[in-house]
N, C-alpha and C. Protein backbone atom coordinates (compact mmCIF):
# COMPACT_ATOMS: atom_id res chain seq x y z
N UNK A 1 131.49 95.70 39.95
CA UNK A 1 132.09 97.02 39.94
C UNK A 1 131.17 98.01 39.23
N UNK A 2 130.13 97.52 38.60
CA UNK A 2 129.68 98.43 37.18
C UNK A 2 128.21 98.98 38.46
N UNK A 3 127.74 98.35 39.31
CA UNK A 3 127.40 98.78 40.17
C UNK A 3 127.19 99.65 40.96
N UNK A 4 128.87 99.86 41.81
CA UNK A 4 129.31 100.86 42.63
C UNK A 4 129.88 102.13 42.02
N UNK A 5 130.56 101.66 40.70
CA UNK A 5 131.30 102.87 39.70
C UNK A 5 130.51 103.31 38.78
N UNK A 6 129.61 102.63 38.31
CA UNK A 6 128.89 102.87 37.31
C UNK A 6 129.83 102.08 36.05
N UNK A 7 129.04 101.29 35.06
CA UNK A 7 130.09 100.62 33.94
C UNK A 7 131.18 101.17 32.99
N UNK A 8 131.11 102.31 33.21
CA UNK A 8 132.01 103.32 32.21
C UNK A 8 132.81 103.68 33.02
N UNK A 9 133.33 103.53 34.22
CA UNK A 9 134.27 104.35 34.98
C UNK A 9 135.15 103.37 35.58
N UNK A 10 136.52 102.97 35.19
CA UNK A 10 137.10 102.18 36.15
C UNK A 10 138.78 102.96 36.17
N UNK A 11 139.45 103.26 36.97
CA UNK A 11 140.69 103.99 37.43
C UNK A 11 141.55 102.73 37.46
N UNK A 12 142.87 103.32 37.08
CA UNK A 12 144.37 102.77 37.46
C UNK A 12 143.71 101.14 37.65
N UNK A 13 144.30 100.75 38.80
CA UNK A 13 145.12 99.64 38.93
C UNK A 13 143.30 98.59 39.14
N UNK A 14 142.17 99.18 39.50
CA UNK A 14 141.00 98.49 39.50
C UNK A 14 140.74 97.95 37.89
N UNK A 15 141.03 99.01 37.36
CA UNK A 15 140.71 98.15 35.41
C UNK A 15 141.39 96.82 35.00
N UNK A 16 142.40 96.46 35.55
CA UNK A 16 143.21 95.33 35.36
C UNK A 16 142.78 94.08 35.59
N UNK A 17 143.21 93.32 34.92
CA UNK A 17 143.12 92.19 35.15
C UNK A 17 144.08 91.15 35.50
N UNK A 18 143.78 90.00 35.91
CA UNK A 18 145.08 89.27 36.13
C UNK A 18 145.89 88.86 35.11
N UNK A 19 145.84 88.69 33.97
CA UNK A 19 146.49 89.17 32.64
C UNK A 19 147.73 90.03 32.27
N UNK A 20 146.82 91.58 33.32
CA UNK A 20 147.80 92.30 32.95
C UNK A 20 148.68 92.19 34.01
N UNK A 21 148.96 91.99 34.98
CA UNK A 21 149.69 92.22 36.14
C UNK A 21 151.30 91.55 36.08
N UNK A 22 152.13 92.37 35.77
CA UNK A 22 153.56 91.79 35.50
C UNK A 22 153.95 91.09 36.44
N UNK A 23 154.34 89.95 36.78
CA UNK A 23 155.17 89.45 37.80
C UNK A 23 156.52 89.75 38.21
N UNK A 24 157.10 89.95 39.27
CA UNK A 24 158.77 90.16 38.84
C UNK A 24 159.61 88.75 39.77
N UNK A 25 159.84 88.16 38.81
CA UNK A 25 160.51 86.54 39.00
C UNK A 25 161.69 86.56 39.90
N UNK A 26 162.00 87.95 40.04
CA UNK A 26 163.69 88.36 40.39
C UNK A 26 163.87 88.35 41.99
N UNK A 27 162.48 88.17 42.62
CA UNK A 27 161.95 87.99 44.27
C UNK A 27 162.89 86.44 44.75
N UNK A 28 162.96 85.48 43.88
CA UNK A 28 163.08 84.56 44.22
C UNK A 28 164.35 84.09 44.92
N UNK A 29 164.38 83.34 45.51
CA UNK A 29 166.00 82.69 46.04
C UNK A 29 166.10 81.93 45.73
N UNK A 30 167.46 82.04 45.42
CA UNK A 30 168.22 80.59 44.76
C UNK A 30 169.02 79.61 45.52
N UNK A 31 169.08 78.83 45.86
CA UNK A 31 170.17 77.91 46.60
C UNK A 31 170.63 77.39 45.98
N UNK A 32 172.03 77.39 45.73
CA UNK A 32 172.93 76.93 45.19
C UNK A 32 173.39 75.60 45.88
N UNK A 33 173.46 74.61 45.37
CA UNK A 33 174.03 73.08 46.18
C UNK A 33 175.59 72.34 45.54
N UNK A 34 176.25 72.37 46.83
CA UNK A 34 177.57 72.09 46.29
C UNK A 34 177.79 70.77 46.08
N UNK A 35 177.53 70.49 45.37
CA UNK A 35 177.82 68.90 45.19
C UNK A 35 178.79 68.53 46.04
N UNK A 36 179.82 68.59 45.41
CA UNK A 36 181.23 68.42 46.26
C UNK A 36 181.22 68.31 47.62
N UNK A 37 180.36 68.97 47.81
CA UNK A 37 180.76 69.45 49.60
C UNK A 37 180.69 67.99 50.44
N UNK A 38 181.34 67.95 51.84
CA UNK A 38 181.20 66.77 52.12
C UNK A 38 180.01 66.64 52.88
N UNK A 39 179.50 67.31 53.04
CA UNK A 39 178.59 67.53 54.16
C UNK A 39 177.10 67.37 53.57
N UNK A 40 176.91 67.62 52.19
CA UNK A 40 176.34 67.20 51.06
C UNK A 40 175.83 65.61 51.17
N UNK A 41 177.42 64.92 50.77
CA UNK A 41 177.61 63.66 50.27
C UNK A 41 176.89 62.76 51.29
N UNK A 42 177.53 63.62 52.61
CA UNK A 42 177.05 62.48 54.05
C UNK A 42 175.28 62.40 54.32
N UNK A 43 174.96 63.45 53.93
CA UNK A 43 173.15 63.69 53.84
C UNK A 43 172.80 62.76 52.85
N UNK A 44 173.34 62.61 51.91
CA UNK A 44 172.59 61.90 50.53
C UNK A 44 172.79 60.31 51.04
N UNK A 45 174.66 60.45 51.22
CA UNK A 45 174.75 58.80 52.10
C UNK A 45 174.07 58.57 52.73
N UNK A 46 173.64 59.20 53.92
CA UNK A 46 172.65 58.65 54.93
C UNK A 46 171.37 58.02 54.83
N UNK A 47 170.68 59.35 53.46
CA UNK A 47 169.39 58.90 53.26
C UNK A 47 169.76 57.83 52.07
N UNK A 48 170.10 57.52 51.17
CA UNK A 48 170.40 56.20 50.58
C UNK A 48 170.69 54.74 51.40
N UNK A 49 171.35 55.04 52.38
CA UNK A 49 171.54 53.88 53.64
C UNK A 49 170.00 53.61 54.08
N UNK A 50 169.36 54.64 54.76
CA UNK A 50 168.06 54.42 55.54
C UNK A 50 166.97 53.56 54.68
N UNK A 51 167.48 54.45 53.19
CA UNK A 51 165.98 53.87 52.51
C UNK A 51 166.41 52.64 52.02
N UNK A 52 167.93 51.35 52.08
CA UNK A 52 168.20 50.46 51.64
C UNK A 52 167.65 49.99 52.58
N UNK A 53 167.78 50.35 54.22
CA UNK A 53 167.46 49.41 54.87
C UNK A 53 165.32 49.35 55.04
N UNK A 54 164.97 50.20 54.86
CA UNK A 54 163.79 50.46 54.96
C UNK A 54 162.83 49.82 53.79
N UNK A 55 163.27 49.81 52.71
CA UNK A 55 162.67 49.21 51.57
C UNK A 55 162.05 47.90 51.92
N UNK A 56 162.97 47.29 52.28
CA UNK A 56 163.10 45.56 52.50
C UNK A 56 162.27 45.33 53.43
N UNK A 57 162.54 46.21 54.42
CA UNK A 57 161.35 45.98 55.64
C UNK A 57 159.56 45.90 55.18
N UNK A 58 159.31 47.14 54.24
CA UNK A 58 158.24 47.83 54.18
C UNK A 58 157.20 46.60 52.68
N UNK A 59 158.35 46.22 51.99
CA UNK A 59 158.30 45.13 51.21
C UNK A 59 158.04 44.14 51.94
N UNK A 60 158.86 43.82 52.43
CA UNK A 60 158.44 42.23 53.19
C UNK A 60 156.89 42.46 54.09
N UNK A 61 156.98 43.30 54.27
CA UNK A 61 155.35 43.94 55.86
C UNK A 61 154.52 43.83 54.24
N UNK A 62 154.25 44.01 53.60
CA UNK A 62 152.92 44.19 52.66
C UNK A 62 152.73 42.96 51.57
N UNK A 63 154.18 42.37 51.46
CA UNK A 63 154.09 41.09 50.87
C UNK A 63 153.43 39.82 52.08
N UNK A 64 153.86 40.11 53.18
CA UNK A 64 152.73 38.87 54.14
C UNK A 64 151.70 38.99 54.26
N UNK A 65 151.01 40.30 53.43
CA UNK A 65 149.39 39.94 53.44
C UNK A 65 148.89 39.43 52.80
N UNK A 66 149.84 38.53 51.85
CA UNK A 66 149.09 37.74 50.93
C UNK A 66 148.30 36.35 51.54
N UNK A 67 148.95 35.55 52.46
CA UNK A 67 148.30 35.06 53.31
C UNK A 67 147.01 35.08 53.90
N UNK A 68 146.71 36.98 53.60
CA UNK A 68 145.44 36.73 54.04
C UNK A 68 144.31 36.74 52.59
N UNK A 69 144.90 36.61 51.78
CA UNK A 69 144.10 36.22 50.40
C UNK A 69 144.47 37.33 49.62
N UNK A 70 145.12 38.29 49.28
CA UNK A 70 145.33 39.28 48.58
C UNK A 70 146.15 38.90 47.65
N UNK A 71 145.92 39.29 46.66
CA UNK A 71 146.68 38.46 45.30
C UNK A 71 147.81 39.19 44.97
N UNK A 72 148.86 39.01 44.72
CA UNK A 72 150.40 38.84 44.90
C UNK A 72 150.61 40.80 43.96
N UNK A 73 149.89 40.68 42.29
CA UNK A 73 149.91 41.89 41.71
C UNK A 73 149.56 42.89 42.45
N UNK A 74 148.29 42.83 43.69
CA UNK A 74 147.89 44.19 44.21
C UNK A 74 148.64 44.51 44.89
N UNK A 75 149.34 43.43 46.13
CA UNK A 75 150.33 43.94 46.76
C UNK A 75 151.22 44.40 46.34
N UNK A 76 151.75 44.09 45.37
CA UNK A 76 153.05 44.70 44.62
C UNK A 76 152.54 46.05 44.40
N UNK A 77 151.55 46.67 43.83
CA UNK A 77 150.86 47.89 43.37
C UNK A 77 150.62 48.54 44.66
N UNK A 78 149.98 47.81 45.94
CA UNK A 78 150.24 48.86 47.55
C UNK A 78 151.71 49.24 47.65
N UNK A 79 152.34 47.97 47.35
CA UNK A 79 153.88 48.36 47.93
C UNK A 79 154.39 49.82 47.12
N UNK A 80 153.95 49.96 45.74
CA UNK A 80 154.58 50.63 45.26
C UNK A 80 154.04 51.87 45.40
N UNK A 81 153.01 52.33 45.70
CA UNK A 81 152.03 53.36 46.20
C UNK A 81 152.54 53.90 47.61
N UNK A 82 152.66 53.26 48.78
CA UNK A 82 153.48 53.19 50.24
C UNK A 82 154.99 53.77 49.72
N UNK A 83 156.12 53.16 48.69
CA UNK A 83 157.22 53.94 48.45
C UNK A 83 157.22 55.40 48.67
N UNK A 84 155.86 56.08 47.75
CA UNK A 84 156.53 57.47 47.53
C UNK A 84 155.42 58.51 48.85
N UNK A 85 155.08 57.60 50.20
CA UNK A 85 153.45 58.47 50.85
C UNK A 85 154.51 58.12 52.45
N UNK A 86 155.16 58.92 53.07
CA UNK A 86 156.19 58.52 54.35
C UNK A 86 154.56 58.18 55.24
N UNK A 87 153.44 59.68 55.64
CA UNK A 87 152.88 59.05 56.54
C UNK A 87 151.73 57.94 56.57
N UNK A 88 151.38 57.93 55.28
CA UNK A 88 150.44 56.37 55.19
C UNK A 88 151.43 55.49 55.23
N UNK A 89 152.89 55.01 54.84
CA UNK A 89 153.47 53.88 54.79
C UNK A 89 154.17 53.27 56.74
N UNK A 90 154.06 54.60 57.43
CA UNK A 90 154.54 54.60 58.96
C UNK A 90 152.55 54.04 59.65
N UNK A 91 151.55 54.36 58.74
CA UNK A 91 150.56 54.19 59.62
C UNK A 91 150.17 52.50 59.04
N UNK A 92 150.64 52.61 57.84
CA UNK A 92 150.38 50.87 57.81
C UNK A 92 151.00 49.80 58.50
N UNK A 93 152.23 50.21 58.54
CA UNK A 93 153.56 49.74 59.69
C UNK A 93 153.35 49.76 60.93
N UNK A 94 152.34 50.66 61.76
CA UNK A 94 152.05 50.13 62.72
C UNK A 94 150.83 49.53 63.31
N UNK A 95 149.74 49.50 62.31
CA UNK A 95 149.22 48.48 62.20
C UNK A 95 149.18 47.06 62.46
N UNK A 96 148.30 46.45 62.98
CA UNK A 96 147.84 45.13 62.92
C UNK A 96 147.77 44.25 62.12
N UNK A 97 147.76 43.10 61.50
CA UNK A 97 147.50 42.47 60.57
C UNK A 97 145.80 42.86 60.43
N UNK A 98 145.09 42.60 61.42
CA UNK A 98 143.83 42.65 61.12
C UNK A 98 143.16 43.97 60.67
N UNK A 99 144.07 45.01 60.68
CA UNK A 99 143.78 46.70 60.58
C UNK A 99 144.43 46.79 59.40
N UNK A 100 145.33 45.84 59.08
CA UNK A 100 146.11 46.06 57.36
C UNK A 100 145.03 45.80 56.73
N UNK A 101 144.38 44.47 56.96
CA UNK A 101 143.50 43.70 56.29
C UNK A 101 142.33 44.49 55.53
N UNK A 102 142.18 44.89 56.86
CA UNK A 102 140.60 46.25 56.48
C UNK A 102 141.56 47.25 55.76
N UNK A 103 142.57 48.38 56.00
CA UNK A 103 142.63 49.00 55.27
C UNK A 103 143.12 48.56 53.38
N UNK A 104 143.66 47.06 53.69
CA UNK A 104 143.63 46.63 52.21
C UNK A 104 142.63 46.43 51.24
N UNK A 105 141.24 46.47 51.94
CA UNK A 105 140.24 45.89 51.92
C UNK A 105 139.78 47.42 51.04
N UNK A 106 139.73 48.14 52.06
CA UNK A 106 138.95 49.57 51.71
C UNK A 106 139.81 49.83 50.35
N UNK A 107 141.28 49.90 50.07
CA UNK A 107 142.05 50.29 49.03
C UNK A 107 142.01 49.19 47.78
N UNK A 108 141.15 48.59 48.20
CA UNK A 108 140.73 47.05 46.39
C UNK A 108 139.66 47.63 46.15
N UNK A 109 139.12 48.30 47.05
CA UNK A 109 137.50 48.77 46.37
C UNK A 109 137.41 49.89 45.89
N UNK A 110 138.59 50.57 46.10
CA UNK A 110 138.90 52.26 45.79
C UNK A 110 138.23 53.18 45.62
């Protein structure tokens, strides 16, 4: 700026910095969630159902690679890594054993 203005000259809102610049928080929206509601309950039911049945599946799929020599702690440590990642845990799932293998392979060497 000291350049184009010369260093002694800076106007209004160019002198500022991000420092000074007030935010106003009051933009925001709020959603309010009714607990109660039933319509609520049936969303939360649902996804608590899916992920009981899904767990077990996704557990058991990463615990049979021990078979292929993977030692019992790492799998437990993939499995638990796959819990909280939906599209790496759908791309390991459709995977191969021999395409698990390699990508287990690539994830021990990190």
């Amino acid at each position: 700026m000291a350049l184009v203005v010369d260093k002694d000259i800076t106007i209004e809102s160019f002198g500022r910095t991000f420092a000074d610049i007030k935010l106003d928080d009051s933009n925001q929206d709020l959603v309010l969630i009714d607990y109660d509601n039933e319509e609520v309950k049936e969303i939360a039911n649902a996804l608590e159902q899916f992920t009981a049945v899904k767990t077990p599946h996704l557990y058991k799929e990463v615990m049979s690679m021990e078979v292929e020599g993977f030692d019992d702690d790492f799998l437990c440590n993939v499995f638990d890594y796959l819990m909280g990642r939906e599209f790496e845990t759908k791309a390991f799932l459709a995977k191969s054993t021999k395409h698990r293998k390699f990508w287990l392979q690539e994830s021990s060497q990190g």
